[in-house]
Each structure stands twice: as C-alpha cells, then as structure tokens.
PDB file of N, CA and C in Angstrom:
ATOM      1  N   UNK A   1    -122.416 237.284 -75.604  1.00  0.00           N
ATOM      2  CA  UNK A   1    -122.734 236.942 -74.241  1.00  0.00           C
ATOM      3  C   UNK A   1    -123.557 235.652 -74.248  1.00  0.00           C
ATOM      4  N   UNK A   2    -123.060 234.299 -73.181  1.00  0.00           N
ATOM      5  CA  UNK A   2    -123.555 233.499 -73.110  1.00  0.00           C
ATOM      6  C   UNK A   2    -125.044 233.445 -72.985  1.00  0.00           C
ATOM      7  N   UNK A   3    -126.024 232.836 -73.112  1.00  0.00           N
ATOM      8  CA  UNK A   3    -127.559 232.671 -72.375  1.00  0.00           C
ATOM      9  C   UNK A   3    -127.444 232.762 -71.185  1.00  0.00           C
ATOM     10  N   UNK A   4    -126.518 231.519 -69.785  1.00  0.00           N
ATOM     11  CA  UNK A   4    -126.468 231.766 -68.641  1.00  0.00           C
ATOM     12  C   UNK A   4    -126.517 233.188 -68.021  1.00  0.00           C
ATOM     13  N   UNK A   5    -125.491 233.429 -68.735  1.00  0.00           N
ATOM     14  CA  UNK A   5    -124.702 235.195 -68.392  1.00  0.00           C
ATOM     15  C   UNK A   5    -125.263 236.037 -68.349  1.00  0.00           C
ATOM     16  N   UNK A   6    -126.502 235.959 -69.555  1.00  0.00           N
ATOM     17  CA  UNK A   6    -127.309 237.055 -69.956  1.00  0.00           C
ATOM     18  C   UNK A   6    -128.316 236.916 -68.708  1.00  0.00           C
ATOM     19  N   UNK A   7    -129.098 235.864 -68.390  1.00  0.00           N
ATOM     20  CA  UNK A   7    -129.707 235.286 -67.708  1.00  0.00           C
ATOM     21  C   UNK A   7    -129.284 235.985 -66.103  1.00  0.00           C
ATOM     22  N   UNK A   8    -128.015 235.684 -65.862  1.00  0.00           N
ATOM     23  CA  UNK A   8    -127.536 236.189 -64.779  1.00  0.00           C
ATOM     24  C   UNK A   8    -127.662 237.257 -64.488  1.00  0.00           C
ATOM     25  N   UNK A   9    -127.397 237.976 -65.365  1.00  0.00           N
ATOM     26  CA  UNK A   9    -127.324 239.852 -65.116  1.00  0.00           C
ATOM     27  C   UNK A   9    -128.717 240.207 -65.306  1.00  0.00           C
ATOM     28  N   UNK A  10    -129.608 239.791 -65.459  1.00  0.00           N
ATOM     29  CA  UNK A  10    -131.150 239.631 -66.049  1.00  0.00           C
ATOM     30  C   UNK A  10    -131.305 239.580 -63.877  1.00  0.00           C
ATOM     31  N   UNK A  11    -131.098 238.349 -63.181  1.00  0.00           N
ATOM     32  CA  UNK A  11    -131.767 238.172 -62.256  1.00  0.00           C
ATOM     33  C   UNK A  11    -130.866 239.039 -61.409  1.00  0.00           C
ATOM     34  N   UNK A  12    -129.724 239.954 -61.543  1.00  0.00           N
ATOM     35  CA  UNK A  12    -129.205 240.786 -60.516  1.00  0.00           C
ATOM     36  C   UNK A  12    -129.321 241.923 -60.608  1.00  0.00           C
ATOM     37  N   UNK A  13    -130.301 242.898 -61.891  1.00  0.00           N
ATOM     38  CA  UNK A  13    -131.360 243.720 -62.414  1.00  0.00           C
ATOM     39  C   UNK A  13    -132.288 243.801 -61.476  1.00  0.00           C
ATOM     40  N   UNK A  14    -132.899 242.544 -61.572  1.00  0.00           N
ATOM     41  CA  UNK A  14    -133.824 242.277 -60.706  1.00  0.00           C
ATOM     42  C   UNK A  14    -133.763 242.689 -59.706  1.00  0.00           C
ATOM     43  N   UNK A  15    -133.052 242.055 -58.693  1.00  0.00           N
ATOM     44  CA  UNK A  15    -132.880 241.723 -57.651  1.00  0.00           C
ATOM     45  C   UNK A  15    -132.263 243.162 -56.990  1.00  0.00           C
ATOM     46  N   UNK A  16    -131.166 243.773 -57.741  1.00  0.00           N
ATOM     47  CA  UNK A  16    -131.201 245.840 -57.666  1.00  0.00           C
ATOM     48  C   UNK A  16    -132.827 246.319 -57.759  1.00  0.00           C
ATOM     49  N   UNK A  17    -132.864 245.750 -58.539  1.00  0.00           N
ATOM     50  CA  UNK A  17    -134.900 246.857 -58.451  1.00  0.00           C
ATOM     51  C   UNK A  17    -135.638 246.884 -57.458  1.00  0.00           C
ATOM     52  N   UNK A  18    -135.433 245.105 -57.656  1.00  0.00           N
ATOM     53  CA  UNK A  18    -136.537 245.029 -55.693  1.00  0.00           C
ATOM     54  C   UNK A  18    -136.184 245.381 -55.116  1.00  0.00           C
ATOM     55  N   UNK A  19    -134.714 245.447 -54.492  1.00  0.00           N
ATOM     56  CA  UNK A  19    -134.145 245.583 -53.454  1.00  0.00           C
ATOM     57  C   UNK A  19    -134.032 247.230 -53.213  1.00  0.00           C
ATOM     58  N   UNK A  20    -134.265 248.071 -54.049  1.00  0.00           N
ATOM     59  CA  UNK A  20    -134.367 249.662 -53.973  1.00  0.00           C
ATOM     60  C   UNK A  20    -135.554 249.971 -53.862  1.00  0.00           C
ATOM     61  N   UNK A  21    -136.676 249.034 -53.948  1.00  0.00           N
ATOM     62  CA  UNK A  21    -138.276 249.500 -54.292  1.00  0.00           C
ATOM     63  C   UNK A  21    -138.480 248.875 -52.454  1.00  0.00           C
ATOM     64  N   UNK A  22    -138.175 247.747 -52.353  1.00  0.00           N
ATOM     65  CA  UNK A  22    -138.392 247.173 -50.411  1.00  0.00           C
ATOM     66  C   UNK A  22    -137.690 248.505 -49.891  1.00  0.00           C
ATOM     67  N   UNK A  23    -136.305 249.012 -50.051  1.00  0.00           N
ATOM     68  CA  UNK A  23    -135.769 249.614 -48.931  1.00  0.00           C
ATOM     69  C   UNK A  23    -135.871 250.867 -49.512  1.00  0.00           C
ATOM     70  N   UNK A  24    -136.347 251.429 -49.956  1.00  0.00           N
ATOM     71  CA  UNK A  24    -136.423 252.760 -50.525  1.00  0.00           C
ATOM     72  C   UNK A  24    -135.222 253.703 -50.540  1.00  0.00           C
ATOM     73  N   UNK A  25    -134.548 253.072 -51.122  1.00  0.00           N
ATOM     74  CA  UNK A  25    -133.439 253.739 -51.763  1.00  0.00           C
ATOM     75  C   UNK A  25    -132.965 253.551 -53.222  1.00  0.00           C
ATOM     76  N   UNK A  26    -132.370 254.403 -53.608  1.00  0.00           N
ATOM     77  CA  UNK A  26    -131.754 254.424 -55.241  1.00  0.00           C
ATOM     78  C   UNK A  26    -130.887 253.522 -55.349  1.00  0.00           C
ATOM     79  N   UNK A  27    -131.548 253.069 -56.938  1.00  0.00           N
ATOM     80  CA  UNK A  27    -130.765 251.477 -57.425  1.00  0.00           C
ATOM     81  C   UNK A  27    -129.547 251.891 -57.674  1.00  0.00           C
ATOM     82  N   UNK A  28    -128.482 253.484 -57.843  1.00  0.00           N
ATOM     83  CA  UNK A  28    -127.372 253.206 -57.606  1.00  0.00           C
ATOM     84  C   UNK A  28    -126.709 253.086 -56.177  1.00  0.00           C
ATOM     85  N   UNK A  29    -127.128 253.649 -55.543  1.00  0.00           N
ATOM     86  CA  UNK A  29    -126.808 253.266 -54.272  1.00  0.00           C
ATOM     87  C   UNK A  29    -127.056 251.362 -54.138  1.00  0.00           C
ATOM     88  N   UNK A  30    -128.035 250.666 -54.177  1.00  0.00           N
ATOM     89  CA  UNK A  30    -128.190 249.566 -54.176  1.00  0.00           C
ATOM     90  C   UNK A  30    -126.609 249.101 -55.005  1.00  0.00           C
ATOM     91  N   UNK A  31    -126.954 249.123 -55.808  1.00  0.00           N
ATOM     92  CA  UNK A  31    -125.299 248.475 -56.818  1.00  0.00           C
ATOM     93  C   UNK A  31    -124.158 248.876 -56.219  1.00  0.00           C
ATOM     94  N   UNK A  32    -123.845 250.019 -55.344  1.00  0.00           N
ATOM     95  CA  UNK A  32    -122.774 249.997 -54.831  1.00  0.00           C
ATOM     96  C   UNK A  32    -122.765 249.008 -53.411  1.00  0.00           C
ATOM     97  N   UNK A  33    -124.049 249.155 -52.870  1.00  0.00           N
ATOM     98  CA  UNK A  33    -123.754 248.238 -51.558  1.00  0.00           C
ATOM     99  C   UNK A  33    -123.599 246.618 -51.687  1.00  0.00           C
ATOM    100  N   UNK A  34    -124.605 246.657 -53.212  1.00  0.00           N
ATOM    101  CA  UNK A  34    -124.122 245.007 -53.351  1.00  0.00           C
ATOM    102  C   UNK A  34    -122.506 244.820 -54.044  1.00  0.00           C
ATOM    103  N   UNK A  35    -121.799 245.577 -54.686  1.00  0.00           N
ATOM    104  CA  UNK A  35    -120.656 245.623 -55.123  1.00  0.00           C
ATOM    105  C   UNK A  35    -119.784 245.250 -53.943  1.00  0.00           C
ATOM    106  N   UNK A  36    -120.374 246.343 -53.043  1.00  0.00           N
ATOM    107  CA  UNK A  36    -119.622 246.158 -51.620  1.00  0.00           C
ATOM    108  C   UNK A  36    -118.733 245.439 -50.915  1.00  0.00           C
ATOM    109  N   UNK A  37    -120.190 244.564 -50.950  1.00  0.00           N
ATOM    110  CA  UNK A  37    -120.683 243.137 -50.144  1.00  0.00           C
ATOM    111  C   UNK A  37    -120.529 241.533 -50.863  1.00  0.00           C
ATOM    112  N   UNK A  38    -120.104 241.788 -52.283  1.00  0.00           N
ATOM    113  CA  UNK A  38    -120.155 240.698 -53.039  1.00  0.00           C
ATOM    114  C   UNK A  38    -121.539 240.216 -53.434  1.00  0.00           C
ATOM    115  N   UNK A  39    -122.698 241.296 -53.662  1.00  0.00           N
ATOM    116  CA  UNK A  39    -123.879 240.137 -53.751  1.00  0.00           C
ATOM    117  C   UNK A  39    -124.020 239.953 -54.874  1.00  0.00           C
ATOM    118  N   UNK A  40    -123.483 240.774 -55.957  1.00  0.00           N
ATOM    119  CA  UNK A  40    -123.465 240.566 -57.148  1.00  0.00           C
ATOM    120  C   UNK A  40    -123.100 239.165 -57.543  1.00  0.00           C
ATOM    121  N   UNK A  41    -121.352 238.890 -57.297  1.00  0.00           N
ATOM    122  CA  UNK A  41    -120.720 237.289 -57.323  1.00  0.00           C
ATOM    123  C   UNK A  41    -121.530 236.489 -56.582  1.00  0.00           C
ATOM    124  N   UNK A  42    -122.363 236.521 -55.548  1.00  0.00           N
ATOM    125  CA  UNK A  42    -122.840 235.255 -54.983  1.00  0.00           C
ATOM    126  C   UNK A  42    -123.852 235.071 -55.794  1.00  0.00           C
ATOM    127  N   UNK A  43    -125.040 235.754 -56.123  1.00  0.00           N
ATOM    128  CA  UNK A  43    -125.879 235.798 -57.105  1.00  0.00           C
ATOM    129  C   UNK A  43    -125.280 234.852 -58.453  1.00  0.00           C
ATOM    130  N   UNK A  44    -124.239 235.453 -58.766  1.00  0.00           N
ATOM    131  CA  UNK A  44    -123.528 234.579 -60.262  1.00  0.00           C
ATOM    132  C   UNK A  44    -123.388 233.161 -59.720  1.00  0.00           C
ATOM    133  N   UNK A  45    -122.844 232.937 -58.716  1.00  0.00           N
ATOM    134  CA  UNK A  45    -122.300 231.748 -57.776  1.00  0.00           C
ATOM    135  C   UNK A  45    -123.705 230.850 -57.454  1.00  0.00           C
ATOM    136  N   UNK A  46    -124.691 231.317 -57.151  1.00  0.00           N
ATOM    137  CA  UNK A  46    -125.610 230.474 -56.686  1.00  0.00           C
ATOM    138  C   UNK A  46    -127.081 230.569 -57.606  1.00  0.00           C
ATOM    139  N   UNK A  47    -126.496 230.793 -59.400  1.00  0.00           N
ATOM    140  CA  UNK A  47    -127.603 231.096 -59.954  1.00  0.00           C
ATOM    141  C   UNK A  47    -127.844 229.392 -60.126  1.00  0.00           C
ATOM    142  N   UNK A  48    -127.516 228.300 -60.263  1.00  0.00           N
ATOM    143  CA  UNK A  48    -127.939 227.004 -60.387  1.00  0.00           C
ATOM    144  C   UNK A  48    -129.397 227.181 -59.627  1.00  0.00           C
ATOM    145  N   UNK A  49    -129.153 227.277 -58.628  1.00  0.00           N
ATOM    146  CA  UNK A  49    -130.329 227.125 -57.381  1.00  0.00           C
ATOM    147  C   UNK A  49    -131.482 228.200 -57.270  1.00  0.00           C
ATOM    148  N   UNK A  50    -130.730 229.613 -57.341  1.00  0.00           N
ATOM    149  CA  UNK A  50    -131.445 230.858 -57.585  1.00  0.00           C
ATOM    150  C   UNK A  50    -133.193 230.480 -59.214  1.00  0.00           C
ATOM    151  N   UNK A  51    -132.075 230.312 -59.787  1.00  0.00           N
ATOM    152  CA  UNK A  51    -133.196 230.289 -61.272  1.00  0.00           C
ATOM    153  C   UNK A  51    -133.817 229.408 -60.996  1.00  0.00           C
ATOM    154  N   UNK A  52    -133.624 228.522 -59.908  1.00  0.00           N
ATOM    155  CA  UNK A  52    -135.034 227.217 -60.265  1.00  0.00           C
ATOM    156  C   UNK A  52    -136.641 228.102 -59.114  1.00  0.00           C
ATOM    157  N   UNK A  53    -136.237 228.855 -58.570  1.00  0.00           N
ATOM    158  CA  UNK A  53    -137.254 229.592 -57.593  1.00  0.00           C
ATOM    159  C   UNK A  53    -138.037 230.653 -58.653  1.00  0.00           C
ATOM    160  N   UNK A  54    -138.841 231.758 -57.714  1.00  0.00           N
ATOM    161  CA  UNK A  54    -139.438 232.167 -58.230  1.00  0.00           C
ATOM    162  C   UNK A  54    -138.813 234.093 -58.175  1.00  0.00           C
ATOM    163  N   UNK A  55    -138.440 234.763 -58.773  1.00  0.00           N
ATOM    164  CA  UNK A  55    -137.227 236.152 -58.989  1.00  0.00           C
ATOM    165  C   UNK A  55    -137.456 236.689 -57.787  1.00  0.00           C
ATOM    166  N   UNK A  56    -138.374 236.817 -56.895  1.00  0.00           N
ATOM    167  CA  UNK A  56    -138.277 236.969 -55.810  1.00  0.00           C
ATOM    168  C   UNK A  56    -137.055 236.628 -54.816  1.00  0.00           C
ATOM    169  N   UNK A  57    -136.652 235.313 -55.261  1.00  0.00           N
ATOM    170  CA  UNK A  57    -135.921 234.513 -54.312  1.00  0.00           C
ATOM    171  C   UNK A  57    -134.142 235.722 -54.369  1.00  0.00           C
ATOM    172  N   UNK A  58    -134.290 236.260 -55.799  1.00  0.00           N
ATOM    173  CA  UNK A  58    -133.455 236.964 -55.826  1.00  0.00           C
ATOM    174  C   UNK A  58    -132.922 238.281 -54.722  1.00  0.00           C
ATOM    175  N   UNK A  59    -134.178 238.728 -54.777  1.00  0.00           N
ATOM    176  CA  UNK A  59    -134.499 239.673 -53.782  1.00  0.00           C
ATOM    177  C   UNK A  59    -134.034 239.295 -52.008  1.00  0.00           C
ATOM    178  N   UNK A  60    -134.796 238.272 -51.805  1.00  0.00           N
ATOM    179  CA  UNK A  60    -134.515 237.810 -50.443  1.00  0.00           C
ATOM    180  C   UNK A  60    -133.122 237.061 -50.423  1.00  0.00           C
ATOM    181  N   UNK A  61    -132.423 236.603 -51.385  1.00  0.00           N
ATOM    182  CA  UNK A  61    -131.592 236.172 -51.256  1.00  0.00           C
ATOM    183  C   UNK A  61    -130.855 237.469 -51.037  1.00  0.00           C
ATOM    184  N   UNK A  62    -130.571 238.342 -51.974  1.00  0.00           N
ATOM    185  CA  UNK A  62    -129.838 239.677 -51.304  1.00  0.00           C
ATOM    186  C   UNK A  62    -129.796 240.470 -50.294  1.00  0.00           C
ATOM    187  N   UNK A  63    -130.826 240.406 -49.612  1.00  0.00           N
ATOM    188  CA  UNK A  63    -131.367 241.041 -48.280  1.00  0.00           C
ATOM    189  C   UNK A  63    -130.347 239.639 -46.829  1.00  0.00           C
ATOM    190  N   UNK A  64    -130.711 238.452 -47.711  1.00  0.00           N
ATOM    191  CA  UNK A  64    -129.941 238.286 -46.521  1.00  0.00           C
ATOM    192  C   UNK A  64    -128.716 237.892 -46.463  1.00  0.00           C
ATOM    193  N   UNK A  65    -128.237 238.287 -47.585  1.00  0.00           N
ATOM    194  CA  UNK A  65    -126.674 238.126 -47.620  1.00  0.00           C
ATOM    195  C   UNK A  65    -125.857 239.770 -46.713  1.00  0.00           C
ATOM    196  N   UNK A  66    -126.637 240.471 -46.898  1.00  0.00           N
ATOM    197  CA  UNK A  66    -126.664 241.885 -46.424  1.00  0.00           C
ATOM    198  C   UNK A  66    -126.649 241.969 -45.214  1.00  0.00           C
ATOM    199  N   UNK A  67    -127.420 241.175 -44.845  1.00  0.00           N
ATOM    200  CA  UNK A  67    -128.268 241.106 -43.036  1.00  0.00           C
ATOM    201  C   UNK A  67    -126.871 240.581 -42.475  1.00  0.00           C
ATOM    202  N   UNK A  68    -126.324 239.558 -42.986  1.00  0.00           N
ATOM    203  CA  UNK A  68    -124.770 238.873 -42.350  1.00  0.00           C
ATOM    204  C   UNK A  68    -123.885 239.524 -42.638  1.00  0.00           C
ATOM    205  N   UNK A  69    -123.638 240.390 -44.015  1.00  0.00           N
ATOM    206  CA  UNK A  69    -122.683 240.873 -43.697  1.00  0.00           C
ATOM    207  C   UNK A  69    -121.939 242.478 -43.242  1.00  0.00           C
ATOM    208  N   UNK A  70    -123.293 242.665 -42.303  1.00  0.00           N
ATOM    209  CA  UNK A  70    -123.289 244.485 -42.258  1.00  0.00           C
ATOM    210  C   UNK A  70    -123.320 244.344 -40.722  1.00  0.00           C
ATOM    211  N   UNK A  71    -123.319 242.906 -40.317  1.00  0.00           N
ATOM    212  CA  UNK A  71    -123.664 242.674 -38.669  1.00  0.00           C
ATOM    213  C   UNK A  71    -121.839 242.271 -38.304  1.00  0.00           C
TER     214      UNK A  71
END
C-alpha cells in the first residue's frame, strides 16, 4: 500500500470516529452512511486539500457533504 493510500484511509478512520463520537451513533452505521453517500471517494478525491488542514477538517468536511446530500 502506497504512503498516500495509507494516509488516506488513516484520515477516513478518522473522520468515521469523529463523525460517530459528534452524532452519537455507531462507527458501523457511520461507514455505511458514508458508503452511501460517497464520502468515503470524496475524501480520497479531495485528500490534496483535506491533508494540508487540521483532521478535523475531515470531520466537517463529512458532515457537510451529508448535509447536501440527505436534503
């Protein structure tokens, strides 16, 4: 496995943890709604920009990919 790659799945770990610890629900449930929704691929898609922030950004970035596409 590449560094990027590893890296990648490293910040969408993340970004399942927070995102089950903010909304209080179980990180498998989380992985299925981001599976869902694609937040997994956008995450891969926009790690250029993602990794230069702070892992947080991960978090909010998933929340509002969610927010658009559940409306």
């Amino acid at each position: 496995m590449a560094g990027t790659e590893r890296d990648q799945n490293l910040m969408i770990v993340y970004a399942v943890e927070g995102y089950s610890q903010r909304h209080n629900i179980s990180e498998k449930d989380v992985i299925t709604l981001f599976l869902k929704h694609g937040v997994n691929h956008l995450i891969r898609k926009n790690y250029d920009a993602l990794h230069t922030q702070d892992l947080d950004e991960s978090i909010f970035f998933a929340e509002d990919v969610l927010a658009c596409r559940q409306n």
